[in-house]
PDB file of N, CA and C in Angstrom:
ATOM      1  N   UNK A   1     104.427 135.351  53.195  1.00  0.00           N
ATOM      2  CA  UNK A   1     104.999 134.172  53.794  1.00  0.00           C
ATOM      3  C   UNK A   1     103.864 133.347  54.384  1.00  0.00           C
ATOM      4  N   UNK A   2     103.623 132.085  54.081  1.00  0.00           N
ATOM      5  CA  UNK A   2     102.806 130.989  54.462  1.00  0.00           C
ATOM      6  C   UNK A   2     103.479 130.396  55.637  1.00  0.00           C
ATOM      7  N   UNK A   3     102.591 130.435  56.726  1.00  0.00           N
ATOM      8  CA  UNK A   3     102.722 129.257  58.052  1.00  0.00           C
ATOM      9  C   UNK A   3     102.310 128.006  58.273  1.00  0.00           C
ATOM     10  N   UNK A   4     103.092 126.709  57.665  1.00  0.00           N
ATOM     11  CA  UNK A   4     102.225 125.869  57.749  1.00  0.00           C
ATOM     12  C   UNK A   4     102.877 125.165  59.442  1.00  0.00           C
ATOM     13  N   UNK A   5     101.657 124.537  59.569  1.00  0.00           N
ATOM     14  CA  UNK A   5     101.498 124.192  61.165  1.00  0.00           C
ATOM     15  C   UNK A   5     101.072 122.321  60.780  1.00  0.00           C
ATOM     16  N   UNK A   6     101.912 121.795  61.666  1.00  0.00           N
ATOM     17  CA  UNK A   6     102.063 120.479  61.162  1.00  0.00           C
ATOM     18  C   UNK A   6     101.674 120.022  63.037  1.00  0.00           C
ATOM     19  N   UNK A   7     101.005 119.037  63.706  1.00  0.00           N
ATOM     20  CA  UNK A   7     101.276 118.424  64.884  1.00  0.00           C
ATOM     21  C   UNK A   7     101.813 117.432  65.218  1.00  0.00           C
ATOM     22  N   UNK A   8     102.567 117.600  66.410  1.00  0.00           N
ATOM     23  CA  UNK A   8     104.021 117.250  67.051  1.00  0.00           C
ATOM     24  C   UNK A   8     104.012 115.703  66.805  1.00  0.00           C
ATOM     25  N   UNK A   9     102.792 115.275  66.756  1.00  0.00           N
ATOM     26  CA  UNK A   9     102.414 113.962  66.997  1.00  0.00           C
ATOM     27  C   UNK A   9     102.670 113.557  65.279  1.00  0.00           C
ATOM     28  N   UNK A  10     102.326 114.175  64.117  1.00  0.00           N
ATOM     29  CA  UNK A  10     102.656 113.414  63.089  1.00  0.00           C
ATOM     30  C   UNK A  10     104.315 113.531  62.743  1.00  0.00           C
ATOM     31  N   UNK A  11     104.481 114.555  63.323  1.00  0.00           N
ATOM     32  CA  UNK A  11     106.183 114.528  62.970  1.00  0.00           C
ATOM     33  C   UNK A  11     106.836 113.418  64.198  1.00  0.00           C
ATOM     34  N   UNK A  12     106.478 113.148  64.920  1.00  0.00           N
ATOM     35  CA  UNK A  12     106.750 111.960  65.419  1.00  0.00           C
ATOM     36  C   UNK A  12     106.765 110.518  64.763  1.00  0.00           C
ATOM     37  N   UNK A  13     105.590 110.307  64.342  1.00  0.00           N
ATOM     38  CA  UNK A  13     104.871 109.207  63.716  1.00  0.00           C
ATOM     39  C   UNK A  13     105.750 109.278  62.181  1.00  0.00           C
ATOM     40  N   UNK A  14     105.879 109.869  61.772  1.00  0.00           N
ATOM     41  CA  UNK A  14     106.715 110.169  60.428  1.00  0.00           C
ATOM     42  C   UNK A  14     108.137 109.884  60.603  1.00  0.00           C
ATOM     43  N   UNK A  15     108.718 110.329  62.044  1.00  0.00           N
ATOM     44  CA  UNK A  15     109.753 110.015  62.137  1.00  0.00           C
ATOM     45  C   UNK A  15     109.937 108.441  62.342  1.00  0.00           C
ATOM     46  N   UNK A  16     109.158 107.991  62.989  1.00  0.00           N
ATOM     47  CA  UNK A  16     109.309 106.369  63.794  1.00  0.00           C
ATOM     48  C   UNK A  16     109.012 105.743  62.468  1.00  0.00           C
ATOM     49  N   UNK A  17     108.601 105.730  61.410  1.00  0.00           N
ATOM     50  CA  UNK A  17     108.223 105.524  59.965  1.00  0.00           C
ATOM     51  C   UNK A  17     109.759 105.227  58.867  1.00  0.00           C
ATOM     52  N   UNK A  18     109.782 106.326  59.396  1.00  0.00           N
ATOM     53  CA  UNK A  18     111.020 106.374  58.261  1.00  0.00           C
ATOM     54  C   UNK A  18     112.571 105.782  59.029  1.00  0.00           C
ATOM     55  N   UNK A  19     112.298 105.610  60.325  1.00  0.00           N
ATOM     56  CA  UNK A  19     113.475 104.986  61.294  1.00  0.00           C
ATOM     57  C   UNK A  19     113.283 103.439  61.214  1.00  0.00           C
ATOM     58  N   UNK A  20     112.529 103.045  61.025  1.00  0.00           N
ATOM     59  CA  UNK A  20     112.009 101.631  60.874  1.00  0.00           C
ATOM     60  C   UNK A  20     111.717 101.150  62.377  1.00  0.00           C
ATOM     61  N   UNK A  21     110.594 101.934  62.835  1.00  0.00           N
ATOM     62  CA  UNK A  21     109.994 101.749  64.237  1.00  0.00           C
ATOM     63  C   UNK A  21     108.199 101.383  64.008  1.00  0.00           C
ATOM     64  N   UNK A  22     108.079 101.295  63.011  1.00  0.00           N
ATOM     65  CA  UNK A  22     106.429 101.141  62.708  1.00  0.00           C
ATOM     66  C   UNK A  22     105.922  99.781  63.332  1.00  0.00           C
ATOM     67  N   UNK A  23     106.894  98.361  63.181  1.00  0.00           N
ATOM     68  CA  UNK A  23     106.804  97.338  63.378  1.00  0.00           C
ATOM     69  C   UNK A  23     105.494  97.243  64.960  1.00  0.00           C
ATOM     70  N   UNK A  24     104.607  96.615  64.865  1.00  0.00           N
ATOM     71  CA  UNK A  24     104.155  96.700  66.480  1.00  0.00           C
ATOM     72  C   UNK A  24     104.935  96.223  67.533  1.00  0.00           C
ATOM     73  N   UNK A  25     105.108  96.856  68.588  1.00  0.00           N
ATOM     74  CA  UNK A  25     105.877  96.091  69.707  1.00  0.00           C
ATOM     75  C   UNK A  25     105.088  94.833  70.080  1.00  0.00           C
ATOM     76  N   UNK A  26     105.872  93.911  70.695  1.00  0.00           N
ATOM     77  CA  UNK A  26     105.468  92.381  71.087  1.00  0.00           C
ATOM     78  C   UNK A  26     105.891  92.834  72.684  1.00  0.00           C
ATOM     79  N   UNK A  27     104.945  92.428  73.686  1.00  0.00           N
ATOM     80  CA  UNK A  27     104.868  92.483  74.820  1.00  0.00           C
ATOM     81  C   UNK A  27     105.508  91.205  75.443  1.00  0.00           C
ATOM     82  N   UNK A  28     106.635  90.761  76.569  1.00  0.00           N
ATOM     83  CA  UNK A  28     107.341  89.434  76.549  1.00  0.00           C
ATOM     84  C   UNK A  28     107.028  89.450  78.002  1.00  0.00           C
ATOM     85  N   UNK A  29     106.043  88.446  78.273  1.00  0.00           N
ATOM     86  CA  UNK A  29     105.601  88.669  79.667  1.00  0.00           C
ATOM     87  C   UNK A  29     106.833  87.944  80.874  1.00  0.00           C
ATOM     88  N   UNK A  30     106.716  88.595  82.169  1.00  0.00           N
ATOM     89  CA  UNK A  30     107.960  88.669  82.801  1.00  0.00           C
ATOM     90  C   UNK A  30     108.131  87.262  83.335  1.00  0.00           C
ATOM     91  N   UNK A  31     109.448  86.609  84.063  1.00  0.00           N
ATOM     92  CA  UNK A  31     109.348  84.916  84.246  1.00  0.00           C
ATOM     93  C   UNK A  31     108.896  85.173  85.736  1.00  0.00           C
ATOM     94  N   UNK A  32     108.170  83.903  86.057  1.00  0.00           N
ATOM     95  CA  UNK A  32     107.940  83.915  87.734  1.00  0.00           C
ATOM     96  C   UNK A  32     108.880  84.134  88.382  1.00  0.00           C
ATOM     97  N   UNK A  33     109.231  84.969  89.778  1.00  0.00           N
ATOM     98  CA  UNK A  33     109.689  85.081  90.525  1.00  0.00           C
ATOM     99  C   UNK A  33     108.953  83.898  91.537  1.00  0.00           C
ATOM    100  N   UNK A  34     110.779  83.043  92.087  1.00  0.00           N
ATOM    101  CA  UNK A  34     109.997  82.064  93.244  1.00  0.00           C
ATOM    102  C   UNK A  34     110.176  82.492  94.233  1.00  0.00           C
ATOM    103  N   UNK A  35     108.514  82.447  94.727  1.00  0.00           N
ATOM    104  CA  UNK A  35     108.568  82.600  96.094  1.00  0.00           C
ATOM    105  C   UNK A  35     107.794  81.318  96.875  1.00  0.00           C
ATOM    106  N   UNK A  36     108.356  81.624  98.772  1.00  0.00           N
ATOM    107  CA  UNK A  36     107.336  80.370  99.363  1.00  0.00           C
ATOM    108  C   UNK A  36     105.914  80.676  99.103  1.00  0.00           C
ATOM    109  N   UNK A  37     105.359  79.180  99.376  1.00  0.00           N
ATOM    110  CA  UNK A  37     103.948  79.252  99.162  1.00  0.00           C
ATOM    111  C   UNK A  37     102.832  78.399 100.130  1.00  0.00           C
ATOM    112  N   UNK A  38     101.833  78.492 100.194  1.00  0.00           N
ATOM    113  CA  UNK A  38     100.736  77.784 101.315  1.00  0.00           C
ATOM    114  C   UNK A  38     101.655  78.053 102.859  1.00  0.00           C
ATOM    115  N   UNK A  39     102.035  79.127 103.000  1.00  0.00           N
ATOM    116  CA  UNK A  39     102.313  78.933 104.066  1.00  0.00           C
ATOM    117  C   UNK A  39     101.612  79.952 105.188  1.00  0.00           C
ATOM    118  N   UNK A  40     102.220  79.275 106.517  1.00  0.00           N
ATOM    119  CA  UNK A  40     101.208  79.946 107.732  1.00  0.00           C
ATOM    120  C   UNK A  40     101.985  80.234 108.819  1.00  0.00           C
ATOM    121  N   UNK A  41     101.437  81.083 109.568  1.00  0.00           N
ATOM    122  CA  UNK A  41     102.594  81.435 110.719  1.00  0.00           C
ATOM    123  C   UNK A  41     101.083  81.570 112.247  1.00  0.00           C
ATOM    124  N   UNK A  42     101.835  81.897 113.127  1.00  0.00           N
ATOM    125  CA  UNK A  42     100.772  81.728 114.516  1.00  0.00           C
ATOM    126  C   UNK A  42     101.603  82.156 115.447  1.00  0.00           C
ATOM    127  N   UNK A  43     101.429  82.655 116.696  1.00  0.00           N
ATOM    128  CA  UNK A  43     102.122  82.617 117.758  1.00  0.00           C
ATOM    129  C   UNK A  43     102.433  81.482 118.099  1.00  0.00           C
ATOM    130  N   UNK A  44     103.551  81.053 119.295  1.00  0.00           N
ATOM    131  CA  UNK A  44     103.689  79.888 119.492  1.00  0.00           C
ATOM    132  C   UNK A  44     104.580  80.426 121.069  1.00  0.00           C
ATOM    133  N   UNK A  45     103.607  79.938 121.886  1.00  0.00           N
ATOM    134  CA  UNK A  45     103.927  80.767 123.479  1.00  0.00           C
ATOM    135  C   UNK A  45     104.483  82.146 123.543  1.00  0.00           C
ATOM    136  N   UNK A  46     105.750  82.728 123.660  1.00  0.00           N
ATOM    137  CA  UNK A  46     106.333  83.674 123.936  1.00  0.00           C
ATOM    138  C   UNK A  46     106.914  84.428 122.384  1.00  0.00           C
ATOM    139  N   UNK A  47     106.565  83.953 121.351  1.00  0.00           N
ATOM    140  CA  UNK A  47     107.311  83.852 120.202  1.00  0.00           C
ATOM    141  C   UNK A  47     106.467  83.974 119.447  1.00  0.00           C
ATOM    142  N   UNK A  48     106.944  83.181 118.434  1.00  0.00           N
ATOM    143  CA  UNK A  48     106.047  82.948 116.612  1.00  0.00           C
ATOM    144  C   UNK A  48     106.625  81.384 115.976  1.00  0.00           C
ATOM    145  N   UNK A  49     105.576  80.911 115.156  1.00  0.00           N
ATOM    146  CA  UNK A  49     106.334  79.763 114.370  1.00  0.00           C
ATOM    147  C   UNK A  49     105.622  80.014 112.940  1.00  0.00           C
ATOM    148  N   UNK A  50     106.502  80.097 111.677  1.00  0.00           N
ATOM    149  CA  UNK A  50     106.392  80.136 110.252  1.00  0.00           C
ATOM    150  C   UNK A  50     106.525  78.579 109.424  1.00  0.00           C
ATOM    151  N   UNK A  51     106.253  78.626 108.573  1.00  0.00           N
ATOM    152  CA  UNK A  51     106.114  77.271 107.585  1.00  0.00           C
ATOM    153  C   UNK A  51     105.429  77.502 107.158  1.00  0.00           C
ATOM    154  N   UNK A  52     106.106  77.110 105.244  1.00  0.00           N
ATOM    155  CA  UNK A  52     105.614  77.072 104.114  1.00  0.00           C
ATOM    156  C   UNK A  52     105.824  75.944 103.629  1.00  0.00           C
ATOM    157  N   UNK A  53     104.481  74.561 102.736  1.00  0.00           N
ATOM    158  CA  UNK A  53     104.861  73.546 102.309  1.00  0.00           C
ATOM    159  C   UNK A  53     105.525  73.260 100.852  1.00  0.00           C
ATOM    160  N   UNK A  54     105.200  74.819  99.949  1.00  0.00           N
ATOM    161  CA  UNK A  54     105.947  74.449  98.635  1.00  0.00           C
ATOM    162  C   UNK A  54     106.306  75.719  98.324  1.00  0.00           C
ATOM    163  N   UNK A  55     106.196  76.037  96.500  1.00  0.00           N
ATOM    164  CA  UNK A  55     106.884  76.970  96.165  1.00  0.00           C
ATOM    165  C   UNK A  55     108.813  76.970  96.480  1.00  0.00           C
ATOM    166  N   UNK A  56     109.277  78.087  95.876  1.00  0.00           N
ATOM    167  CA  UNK A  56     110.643  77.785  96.323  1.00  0.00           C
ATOM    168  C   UNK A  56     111.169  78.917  97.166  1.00  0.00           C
ATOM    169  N   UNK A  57     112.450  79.406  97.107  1.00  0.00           N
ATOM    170  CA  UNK A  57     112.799  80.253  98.208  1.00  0.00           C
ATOM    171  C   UNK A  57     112.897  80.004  99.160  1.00  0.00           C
ATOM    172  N   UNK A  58     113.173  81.261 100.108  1.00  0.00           N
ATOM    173  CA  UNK A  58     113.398  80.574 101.224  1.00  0.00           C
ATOM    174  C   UNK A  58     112.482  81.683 102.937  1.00  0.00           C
ATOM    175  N   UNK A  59     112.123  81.249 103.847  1.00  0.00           N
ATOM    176  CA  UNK A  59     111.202  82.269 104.361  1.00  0.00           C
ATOM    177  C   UNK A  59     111.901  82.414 106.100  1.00  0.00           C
ATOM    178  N   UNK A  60     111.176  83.000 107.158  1.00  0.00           N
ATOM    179  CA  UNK A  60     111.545  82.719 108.787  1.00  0.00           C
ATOM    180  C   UNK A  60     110.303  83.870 109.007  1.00  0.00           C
ATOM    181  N   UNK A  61     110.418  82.919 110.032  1.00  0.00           N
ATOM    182  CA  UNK A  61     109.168  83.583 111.310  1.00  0.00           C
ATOM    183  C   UNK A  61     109.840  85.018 111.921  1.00  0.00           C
ATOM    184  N   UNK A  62     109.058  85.945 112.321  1.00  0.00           N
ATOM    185  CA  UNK A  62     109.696  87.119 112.631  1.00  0.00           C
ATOM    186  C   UNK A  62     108.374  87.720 113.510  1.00  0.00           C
ATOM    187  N   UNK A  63     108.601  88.462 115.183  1.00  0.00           N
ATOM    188  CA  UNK A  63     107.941  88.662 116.217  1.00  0.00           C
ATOM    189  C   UNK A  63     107.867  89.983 116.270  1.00  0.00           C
ATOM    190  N   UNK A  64     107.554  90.942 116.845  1.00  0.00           N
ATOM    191  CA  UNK A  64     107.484  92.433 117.756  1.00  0.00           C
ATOM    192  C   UNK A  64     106.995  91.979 118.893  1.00  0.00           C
ATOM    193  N   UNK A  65     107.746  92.301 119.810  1.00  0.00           N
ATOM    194  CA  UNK A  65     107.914  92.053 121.197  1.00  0.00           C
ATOM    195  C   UNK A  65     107.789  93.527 121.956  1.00  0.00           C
ATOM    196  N   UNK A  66     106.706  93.289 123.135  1.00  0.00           N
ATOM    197  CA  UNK A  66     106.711  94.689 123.746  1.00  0.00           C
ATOM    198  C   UNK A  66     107.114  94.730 125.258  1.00  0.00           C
ATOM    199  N   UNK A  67     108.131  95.298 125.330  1.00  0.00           N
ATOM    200  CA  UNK A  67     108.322  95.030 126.447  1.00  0.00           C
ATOM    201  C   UNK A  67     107.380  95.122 128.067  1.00  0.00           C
ATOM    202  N   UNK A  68     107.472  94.498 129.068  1.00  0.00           N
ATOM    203  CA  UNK A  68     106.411  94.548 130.135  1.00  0.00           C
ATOM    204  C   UNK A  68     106.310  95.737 130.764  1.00  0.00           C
ATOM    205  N   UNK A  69     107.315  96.464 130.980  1.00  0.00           N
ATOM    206  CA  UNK A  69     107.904  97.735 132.123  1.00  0.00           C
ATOM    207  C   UNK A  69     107.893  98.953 130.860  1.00  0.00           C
ATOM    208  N   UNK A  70     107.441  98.874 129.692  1.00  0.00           N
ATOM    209  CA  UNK A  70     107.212  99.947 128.581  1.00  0.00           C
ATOM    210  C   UNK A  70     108.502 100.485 127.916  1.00  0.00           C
ATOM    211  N   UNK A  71     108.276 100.939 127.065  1.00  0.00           N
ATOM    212  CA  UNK A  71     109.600 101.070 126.036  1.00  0.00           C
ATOM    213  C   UNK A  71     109.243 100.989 124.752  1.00  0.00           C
ATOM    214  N   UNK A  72     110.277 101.157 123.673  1.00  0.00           N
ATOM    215  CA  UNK A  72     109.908 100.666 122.496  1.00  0.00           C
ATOM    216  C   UNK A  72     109.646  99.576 122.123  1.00  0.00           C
ATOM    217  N   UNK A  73     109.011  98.777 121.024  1.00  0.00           N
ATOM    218  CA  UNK A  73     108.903  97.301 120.256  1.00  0.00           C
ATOM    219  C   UNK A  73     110.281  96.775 120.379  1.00  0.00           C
ATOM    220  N   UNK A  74     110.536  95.677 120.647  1.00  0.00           N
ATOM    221  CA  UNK A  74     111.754  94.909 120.210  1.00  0.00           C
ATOM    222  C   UNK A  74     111.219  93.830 118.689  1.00  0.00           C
ATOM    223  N   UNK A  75     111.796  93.819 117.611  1.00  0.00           N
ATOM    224  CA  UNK A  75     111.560  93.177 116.775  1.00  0.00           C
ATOM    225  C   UNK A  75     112.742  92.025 116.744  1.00  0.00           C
ATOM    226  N   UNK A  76     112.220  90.975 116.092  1.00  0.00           N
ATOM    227  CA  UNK A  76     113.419  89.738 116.800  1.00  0.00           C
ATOM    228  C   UNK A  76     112.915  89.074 115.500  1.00  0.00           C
ATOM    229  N   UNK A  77     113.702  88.115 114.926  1.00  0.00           N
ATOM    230  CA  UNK A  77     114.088  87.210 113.480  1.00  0.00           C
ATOM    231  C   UNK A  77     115.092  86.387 113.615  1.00  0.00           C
ATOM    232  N   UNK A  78     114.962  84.862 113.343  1.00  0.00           N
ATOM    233  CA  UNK A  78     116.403  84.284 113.227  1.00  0.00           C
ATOM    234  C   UNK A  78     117.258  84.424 112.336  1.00  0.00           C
ATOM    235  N   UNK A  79     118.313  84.511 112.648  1.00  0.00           N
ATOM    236  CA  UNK A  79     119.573  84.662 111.751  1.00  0.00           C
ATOM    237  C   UNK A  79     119.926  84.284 110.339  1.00  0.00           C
ATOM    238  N   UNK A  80     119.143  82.791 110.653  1.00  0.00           N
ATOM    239  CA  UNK A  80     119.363  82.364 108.865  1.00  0.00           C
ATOM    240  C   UNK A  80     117.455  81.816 108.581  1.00  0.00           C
ATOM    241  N   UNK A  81     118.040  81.864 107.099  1.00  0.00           N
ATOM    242  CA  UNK A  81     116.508  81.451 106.165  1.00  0.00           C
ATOM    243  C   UNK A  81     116.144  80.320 106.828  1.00  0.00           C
ATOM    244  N   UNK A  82     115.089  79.555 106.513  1.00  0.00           N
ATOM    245  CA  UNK A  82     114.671  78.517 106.456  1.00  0.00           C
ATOM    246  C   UNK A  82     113.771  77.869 105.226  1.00  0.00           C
ATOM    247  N   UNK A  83     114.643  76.369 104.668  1.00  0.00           N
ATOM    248  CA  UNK A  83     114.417  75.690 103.650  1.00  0.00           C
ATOM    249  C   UNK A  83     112.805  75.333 103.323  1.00  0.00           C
ATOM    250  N   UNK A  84     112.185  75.245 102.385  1.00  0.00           N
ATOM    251  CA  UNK A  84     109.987  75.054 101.800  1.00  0.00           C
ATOM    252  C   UNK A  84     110.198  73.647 102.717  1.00  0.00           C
ATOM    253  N   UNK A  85     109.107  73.362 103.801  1.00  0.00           N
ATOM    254  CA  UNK A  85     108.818  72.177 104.545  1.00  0.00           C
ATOM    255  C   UNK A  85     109.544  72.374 105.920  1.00  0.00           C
ATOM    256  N   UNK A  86     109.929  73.293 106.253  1.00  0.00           N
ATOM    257  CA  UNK A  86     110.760  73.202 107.671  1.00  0.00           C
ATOM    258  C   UNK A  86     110.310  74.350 107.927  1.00  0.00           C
ATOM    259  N   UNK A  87     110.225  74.483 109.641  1.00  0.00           N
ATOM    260  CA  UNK A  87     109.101  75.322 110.621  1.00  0.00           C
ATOM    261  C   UNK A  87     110.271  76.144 110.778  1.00  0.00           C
ATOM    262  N   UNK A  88     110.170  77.575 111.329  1.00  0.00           N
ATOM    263  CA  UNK A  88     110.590  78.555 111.449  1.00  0.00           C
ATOM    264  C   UNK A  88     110.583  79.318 112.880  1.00  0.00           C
ATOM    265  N   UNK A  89     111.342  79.395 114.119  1.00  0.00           N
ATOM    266  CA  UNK A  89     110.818  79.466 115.430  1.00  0.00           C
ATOM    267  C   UNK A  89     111.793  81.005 115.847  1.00  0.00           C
ATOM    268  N   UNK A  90     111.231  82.346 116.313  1.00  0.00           N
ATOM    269  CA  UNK A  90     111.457  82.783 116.818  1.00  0.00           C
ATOM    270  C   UNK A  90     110.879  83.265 118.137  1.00  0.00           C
ATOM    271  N   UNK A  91     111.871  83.605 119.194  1.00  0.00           N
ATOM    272  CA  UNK A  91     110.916  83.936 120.388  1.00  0.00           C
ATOM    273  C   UNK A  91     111.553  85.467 121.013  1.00  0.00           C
ATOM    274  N   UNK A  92     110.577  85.916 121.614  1.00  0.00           N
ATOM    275  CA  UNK A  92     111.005  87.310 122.334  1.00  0.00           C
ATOM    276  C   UNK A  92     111.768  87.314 123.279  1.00  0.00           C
ATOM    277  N   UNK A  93     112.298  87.913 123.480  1.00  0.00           N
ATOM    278  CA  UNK A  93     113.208  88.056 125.002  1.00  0.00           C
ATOM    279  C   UNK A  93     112.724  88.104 126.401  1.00  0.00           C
ATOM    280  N   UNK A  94     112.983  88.018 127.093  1.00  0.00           N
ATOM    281  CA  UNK A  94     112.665  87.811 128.810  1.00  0.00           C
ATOM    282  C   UNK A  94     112.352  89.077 128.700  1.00  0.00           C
ATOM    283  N   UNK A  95     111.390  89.085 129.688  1.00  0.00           N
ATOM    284  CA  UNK A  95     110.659  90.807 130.094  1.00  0.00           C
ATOM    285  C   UNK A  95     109.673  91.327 129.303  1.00  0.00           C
ATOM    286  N   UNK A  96     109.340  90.491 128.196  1.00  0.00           N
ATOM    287  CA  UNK A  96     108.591  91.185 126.654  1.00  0.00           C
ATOM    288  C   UNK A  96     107.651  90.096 126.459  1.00  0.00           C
ATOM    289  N   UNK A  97     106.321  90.948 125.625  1.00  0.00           N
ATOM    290  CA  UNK A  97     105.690  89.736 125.370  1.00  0.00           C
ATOM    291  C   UNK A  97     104.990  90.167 124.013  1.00  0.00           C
ATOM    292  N   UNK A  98     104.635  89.179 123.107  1.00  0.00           N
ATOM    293  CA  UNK A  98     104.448  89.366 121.876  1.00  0.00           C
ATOM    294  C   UNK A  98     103.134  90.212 121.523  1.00  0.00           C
ATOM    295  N   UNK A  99     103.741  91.142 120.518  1.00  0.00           N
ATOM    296  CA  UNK A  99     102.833  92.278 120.398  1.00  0.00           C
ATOM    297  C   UNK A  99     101.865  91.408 119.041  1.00  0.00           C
ATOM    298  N   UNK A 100     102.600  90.883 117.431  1.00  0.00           N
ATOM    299  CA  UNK A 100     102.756  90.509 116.600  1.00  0.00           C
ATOM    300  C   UNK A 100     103.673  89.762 116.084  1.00  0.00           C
ATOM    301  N   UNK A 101     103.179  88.842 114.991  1.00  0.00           N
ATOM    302  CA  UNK A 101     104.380  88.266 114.041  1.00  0.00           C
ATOM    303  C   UNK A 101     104.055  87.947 112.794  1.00  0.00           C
ATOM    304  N   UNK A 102     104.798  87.412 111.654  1.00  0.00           N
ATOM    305  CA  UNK A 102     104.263  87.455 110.721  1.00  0.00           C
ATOM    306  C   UNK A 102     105.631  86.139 109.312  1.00  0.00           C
ATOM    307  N   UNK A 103     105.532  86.385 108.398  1.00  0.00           N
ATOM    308  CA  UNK A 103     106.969  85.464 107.821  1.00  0.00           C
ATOM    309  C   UNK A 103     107.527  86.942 106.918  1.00  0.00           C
ATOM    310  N   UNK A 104     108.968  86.616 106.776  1.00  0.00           N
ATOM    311  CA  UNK A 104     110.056  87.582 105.843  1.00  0.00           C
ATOM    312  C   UNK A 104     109.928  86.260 104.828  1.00  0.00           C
ATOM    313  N   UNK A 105     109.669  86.427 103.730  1.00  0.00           N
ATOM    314  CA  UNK A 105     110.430  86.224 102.651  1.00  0.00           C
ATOM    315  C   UNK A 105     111.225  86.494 101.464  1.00  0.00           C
ATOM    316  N   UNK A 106     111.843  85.160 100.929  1.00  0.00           N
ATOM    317  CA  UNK A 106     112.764  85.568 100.299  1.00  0.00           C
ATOM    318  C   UNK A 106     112.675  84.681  98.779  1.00  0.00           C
ATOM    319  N   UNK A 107     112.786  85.836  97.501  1.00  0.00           N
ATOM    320  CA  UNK A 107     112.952  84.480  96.412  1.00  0.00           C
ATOM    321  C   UNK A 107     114.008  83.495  95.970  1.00  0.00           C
ATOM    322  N   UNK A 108     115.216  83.966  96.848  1.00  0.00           N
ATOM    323  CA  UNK A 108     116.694  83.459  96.562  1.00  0.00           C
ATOM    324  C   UNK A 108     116.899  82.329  97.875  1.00  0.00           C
TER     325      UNK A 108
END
């Protein structure tokens, strides 16, 4: 009795052959996701202020607040998005003062 020994890799290749898989794949590069753009954020007294001038989507200013008398971070964000060209204002709460801030965005 003869052993013939064939590798895994041509019985693969043989198979994708005869399945009609030989064709080369075409790579379909992915569409931009919009996001804001040129934008900048800073403290702004007790708080933070965000703004982005283009791109699309939508973004907000967002703080960590530490409290004075010790405790955990309070993190604080306004409620709704804000539209490319309009400033973004959140501030910390009484008793706290800003540890950090930075922008949330969004591509929708």
């Amino acid at each position: 009795m003869t052993n013939i020994r064939v590798p895994v890799a041509a019985i693969g290749m043989a198979a994708a052959a005869v399945l009609g898989a030989s064709a080369p794949a075409v790579a379909v590069p992915a569409a931009p996701i919009p996001w804001p753009e040129n934008c900048t954020d800073a403290q702004n007294g007790n708080g933070w202020t965000a703004q982005c001038t283009s791109g699309t989507g939508r973004y907000k200013a967002t703080v960590i607040c530490t409290p004075l008398g010790g405790g955990p971070d309070v993190f604080r964000e306004p409620g709704s998005w804000t539209a490319i060209g309009e400033a973004s204002y959140v501030f910390c709460p009484p008793l706290t003062s800003v540890r950090d801030g930075g922008i949330l965005s969004t591509g929708t």
